[in-house]
Protein backbone atom coordinates (compact mmCIF):
# COMPACT_ATOMS: atom_id res chain seq x y z
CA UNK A 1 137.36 145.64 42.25
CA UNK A 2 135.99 142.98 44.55
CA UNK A 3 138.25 140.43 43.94
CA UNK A 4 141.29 143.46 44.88
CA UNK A 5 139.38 144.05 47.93
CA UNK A 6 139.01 140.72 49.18
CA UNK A 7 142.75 139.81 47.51
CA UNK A 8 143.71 142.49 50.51
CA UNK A 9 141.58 141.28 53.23
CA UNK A 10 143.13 138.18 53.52
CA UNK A 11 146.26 139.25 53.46
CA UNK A 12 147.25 139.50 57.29
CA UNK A 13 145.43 136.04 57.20
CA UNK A 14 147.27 134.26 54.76
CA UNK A 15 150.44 136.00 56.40
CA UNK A 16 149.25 134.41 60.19
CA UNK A 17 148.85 137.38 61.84
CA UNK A 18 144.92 137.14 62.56
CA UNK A 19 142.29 134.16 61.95
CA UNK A 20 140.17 136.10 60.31
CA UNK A 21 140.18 139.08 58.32
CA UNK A 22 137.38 141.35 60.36
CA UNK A 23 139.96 140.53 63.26
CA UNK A 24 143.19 142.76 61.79
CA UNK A 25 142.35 146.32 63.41
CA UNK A 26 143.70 148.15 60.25
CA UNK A 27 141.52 146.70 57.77
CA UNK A 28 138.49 147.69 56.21
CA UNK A 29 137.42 144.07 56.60
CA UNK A 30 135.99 145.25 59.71
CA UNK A 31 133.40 147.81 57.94
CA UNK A 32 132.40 145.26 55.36
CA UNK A 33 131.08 142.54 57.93
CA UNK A 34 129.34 144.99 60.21
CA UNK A 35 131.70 146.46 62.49
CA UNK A 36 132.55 149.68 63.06
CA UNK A 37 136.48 150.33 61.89
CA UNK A 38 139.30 152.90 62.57
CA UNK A 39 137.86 155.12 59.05
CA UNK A 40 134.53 155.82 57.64
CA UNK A 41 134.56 153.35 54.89
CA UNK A 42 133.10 154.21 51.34
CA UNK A 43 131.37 151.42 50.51
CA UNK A 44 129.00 152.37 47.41
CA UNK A 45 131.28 151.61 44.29
């Protein structure tokens, strides 16, 4: 589960969009390093 989760993180980095992954607004990347994000987040898997 982890590795799919980070495998989509880096997506829109790999792709050159953002530098890094907390900066792409839609992603959950955002919740996982600390910062608020557009959804509540689930994180307890």
């Amino acid at each position: 589960m982890r590795q799919k989760i980070e495998y989509i993180h880096q997506n829109p980095v790999k792709r050159g969009y953002v530098d890094q992954a907390e900066h792409w607004r839609y992603s959950s990347a955002r919740d996982y390093a600390g910062t608020e994000g557009l959804l509540a987040v689930d994180k307890l898997w």
